[in-house]
C-alpha atoms as a PDB file:
ATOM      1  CA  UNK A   1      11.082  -6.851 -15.664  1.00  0.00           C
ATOM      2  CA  UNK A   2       9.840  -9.057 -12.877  1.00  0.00           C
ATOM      3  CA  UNK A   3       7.076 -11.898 -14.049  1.00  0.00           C
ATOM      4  CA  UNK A   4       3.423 -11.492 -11.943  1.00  0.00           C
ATOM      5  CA  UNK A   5       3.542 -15.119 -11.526  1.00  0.00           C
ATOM      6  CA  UNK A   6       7.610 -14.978  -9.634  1.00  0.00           C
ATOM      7  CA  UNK A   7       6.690 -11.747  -7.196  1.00  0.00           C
ATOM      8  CA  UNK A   8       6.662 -11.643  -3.733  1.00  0.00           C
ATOM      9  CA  UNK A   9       3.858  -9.067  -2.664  1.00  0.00           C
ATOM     10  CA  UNK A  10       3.608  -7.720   1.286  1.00  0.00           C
ATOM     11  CA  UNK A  11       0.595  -6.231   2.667  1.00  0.00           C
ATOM     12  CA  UNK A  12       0.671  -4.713   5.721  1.00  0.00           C
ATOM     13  CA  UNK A  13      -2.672  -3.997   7.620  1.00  0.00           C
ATOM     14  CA  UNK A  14      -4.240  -4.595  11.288  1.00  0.00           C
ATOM     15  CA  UNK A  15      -7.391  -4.100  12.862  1.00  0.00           C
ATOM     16  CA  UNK A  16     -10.126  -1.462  11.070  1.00  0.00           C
ATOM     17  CA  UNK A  17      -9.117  -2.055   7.369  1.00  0.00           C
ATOM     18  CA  UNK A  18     -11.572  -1.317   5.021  1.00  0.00           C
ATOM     19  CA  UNK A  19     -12.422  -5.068   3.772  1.00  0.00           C
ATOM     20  CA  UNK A  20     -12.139  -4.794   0.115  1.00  0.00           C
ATOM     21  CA  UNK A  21      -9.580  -2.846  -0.351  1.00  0.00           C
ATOM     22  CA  UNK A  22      -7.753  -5.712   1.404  1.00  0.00           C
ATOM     23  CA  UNK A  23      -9.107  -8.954  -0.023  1.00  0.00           C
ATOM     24  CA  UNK A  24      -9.394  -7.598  -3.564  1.00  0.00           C
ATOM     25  CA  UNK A  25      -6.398  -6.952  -3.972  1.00  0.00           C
ATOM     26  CA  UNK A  26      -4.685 -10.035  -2.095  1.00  0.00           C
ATOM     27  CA  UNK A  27      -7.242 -12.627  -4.238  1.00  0.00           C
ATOM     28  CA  UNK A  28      -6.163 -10.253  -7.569  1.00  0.00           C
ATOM     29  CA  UNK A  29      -2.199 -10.995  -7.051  1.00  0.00           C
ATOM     30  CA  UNK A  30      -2.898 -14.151  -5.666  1.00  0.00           C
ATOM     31  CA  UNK A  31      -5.029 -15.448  -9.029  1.00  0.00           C
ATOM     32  CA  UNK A  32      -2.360 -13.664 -11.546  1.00  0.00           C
ATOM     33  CA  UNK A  33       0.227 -16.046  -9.949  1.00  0.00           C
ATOM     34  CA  UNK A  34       2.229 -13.650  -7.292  1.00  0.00           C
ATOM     35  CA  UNK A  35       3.268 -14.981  -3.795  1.00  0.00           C
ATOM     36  CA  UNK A  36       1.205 -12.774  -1.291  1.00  0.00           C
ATOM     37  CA  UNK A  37       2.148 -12.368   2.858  1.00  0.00           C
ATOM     38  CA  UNK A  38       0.045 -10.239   5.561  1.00  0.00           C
ATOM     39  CA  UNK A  39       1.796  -8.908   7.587  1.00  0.00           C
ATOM     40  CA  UNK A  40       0.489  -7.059  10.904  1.00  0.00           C
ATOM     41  CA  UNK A  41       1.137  -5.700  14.300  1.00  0.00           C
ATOM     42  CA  UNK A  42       0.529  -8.940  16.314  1.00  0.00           C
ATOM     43  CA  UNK A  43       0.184 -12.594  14.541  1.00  0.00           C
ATOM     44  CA  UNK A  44      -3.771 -12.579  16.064  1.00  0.00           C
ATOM     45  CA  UNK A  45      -6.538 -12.691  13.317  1.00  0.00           C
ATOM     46  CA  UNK A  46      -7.308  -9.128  12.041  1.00  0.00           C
ATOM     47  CA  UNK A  47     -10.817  -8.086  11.048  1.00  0.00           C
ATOM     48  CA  UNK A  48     -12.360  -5.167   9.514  1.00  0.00           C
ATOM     49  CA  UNK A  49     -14.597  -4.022  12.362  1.00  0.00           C
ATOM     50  CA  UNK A  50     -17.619  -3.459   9.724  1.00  0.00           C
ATOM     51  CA  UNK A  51     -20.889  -5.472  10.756  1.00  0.00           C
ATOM     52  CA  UNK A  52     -20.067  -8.317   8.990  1.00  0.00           C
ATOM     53  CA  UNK A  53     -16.704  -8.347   8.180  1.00  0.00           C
ATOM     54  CA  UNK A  54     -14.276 -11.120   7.333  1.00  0.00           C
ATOM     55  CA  UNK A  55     -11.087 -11.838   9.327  1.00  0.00           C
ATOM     56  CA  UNK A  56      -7.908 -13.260   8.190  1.00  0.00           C
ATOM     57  CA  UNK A  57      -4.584 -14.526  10.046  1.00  0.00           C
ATOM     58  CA  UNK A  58      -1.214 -12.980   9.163  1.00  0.00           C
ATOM     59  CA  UNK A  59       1.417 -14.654   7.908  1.00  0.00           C
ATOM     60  CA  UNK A  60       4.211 -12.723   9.642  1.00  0.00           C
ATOM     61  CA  UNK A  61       4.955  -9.580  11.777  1.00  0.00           C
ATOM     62  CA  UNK A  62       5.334  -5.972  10.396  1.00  0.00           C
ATOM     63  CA  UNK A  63       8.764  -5.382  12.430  1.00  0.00           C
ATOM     64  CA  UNK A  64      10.111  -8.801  10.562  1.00  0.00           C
ATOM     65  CA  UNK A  65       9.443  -8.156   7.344  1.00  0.00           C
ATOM     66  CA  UNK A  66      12.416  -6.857   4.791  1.00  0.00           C
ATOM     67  CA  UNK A  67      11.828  -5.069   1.861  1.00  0.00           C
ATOM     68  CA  UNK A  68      14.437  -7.319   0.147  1.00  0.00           C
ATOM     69  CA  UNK A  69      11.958 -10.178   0.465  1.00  0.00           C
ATOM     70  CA  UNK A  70       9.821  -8.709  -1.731  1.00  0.00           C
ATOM     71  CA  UNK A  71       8.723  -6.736  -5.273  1.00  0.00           C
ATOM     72  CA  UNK A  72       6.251  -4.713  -3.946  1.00  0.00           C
ATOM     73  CA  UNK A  73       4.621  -3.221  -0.075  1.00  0.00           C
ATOM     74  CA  UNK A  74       0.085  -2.522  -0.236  1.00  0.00           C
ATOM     75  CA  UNK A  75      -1.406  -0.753   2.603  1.00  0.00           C
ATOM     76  CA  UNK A  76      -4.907  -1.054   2.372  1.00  0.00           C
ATOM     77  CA  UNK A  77      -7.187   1.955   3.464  1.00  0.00           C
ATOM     78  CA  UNK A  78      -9.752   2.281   6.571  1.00  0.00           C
ATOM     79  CA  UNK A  79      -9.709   4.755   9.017  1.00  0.00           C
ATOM     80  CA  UNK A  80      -8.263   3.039  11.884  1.00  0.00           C
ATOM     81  CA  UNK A  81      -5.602   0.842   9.918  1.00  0.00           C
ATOM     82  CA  UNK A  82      -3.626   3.458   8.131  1.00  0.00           C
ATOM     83  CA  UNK A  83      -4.047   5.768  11.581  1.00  0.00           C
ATOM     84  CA  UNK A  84      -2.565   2.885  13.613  1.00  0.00           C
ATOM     85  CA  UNK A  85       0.328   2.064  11.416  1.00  0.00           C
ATOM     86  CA  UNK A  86       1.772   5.067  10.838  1.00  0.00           C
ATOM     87  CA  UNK A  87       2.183   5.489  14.749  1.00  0.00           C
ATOM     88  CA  UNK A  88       5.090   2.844  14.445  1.00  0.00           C
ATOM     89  CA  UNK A  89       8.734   3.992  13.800  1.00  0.00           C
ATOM     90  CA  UNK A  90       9.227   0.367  12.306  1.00  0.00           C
ATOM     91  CA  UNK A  91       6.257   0.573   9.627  1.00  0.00           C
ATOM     92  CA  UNK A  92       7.665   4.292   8.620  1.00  0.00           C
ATOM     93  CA  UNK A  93      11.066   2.485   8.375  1.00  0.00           C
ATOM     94  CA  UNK A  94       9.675  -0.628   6.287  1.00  0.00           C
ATOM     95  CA  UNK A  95       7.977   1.808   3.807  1.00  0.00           C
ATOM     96  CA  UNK A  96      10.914   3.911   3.437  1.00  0.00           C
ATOM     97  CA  UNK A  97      13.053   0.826   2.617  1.00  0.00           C
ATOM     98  CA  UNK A  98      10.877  -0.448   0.030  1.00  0.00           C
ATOM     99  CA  UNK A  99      11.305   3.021  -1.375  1.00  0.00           C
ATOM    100  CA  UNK A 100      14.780   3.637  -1.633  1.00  0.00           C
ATOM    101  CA  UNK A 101      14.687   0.057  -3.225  1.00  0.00           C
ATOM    102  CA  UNK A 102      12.572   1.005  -6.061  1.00  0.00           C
ATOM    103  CA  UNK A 103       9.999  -1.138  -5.332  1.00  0.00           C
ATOM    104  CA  UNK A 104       6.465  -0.788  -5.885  1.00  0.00           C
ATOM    105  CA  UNK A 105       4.363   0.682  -3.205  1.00  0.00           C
ATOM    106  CA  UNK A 106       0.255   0.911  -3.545  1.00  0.00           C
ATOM    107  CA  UNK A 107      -1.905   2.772  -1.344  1.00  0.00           C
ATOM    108  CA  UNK A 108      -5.127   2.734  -1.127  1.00  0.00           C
ATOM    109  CA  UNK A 109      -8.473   5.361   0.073  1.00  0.00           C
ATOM    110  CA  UNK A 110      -6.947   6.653   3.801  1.00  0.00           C
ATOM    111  CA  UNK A 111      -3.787   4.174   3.095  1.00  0.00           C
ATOM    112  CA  UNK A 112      -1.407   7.115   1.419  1.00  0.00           C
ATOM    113  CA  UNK A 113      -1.840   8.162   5.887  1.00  0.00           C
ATOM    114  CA  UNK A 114       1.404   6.140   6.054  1.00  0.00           C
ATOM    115  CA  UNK A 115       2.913   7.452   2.750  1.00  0.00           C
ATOM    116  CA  UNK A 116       2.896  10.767   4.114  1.00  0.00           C
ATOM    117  CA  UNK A 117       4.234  10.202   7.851  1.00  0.00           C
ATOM    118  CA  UNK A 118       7.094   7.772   6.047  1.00  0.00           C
ATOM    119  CA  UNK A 119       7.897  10.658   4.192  1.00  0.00           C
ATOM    120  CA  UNK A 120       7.722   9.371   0.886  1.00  0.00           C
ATOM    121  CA  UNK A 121       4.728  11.549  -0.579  1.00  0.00           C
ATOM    122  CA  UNK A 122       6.845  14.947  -1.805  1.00  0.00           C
ATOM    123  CA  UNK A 123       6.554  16.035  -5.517  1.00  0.00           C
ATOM    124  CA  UNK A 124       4.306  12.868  -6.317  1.00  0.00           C
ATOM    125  CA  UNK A 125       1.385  13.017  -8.341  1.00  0.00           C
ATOM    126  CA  UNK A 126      -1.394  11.050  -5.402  1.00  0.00           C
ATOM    127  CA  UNK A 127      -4.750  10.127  -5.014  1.00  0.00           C
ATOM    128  CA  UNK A 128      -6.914   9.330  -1.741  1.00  0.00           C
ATOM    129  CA  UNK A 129     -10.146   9.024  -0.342  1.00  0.00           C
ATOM    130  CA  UNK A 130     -11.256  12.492  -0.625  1.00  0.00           C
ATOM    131  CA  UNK A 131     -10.921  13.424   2.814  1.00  0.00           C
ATOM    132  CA  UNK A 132      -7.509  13.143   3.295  1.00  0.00           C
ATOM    133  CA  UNK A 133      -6.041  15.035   0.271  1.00  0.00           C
ATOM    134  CA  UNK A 134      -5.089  18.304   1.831  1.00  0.00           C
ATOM    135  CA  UNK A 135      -3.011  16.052   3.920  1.00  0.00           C
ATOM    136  CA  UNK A 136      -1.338  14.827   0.943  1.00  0.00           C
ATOM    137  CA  UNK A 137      -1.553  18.038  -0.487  1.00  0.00           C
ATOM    138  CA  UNK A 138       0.736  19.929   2.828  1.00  0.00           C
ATOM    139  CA  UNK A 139       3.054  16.816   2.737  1.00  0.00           C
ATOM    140  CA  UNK A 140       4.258  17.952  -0.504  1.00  0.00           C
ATOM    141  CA  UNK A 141       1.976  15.826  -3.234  1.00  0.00           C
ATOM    142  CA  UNK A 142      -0.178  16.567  -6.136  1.00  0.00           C
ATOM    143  CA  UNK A 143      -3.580  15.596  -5.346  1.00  0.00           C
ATOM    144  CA  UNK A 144      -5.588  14.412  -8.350  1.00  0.00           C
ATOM    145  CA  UNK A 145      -9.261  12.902  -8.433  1.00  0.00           C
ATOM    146  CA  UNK A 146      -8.874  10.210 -10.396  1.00  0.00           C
ATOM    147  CA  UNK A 147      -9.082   6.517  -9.748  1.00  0.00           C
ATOM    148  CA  UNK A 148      -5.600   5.579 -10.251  1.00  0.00           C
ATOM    149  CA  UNK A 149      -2.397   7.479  -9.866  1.00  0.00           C
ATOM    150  CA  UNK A 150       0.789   6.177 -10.229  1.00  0.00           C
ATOM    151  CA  UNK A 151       4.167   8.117  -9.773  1.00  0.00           C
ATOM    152  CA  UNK A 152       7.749   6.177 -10.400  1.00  0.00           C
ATOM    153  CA  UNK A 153       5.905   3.102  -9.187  1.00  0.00           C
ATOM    154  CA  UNK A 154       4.035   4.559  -5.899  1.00  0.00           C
ATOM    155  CA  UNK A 155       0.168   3.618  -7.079  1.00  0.00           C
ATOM    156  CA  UNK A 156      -2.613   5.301  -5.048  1.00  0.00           C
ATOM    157  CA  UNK A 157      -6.461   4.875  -5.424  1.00  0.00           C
ATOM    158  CA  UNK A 158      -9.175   6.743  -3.891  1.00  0.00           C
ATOM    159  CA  UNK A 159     -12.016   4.066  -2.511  1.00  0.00           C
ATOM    160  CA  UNK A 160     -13.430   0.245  -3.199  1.00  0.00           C
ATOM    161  CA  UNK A 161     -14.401   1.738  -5.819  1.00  0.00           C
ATOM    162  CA  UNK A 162     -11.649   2.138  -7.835  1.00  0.00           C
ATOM    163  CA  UNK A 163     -10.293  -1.400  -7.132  1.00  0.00           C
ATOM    164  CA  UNK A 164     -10.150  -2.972 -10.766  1.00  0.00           C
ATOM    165  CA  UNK A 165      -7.989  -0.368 -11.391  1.00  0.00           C
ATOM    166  CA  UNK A 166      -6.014  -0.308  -8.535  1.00  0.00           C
ATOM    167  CA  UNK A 167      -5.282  -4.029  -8.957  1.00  0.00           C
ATOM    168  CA  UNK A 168      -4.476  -3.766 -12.532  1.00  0.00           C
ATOM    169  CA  UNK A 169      -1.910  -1.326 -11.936  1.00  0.00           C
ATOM    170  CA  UNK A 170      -0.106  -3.013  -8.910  1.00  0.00           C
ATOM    171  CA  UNK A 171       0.380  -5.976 -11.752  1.00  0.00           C
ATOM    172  CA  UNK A 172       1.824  -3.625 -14.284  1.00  0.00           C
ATOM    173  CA  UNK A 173       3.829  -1.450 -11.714  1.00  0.00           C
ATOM    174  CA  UNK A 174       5.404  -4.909 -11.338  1.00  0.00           C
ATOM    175  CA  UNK A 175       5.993  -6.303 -14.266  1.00  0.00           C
ATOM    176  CA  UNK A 176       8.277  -3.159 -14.788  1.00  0.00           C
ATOM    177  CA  UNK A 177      10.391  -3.820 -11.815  1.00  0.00           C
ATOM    178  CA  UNK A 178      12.298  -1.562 -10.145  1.00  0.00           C
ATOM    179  CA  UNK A 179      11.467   2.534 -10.397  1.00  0.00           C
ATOM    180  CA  UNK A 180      14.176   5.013  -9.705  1.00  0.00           C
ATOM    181  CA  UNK A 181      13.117   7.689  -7.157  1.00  0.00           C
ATOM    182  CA  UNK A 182      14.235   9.822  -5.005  1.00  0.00           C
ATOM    183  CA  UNK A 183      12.704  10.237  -1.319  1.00  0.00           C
ATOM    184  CA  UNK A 184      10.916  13.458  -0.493  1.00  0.00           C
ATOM    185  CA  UNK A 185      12.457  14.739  -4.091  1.00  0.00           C
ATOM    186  CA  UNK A 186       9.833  15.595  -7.377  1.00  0.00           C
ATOM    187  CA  UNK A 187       9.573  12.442  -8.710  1.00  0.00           C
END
């Protein structure tokens, strides 16, 4: 059992994140007492690209974070923020270590992108942004509508939407602490 108000929570993003499915969840944890860090590809500010979109500085680079820092890893969706990061061998890596550790791992709308090229998607019960679910679908998952689906502590959401939810469950996914699982196994 880990207490919401003693985690450590790591969200990776960079440019062309879909802007609520980044703040809501960062204000959430941050109001229920968890310790949050962005981390992203370079330490410049990183904005959403929408019309009138917020920005926000990282704390730290992607390639320097350690799964061991922390009790749980959210990738926020977008279309160009998932597709960049799962181009780099060191975000597949970080993702896979937060796996093997058990720790919990939320996705969000296009976000489950780096799930899948991490290889950490087979024989889980997923959700997504619509679009993308016979991706999930040949990588091995279970694609469900719904807005919330959470398998041995890997949480996906479909779309801004679905955010109460999605928040909620990152704080209960916690507050059981570490998940057994197997990678690229039926959870």
């Amino acid at each position: 059992m880990t207490k919401i108000n003693e985690a450590k929570v790591l969200i990776i993003a960079t440019n062309g994140f879909q802007q609520d499915e980044l703040f809501s969840p960062h204000e959430y944890l941050t109001k229920e007492g968890a310790k949050v860090d962005l981390a992203s590809l370079e330490m410049d500010e990183i904005s959403a690209g929408e019309g009138d979109s917020r920005s926000i500085k990282p704390d730290l680079l992607i390639k320097d974070a350690n799964a061991k820092d922390y009790d749980a890893l959210v990738i926020p969706g977008g279309l160009a923020n998932p597709d960049s990061l799962r181009t780099k061998d060191f975000v597949k890596t970080l993702v896979r270590k937060f796996a093997e550790e058990g720790k919990v791992i939320a996705s969000i709308c296009h976000g489950p992108w780096v799930l899948i090229s991490a290889g950490v998607v087979k024989g889980r019960e997923m959700t997504s942004y619509p679009t993308i679910q016979d991706d999930l679908r040949n990588a091995g998952a279970t694609w469900v509508d719904k807005e919330v689906a959470a398998s041995n502590g890997i949480i996906t959401s479909r779309s801004p939407d679905d955010l109460n939810a999605f928040n909620a469950k990152i704080v209960e996914e916690i507050r059981e602490g570490r998940h057994d699982r197997s990678i690229g196994k039926a959870a």
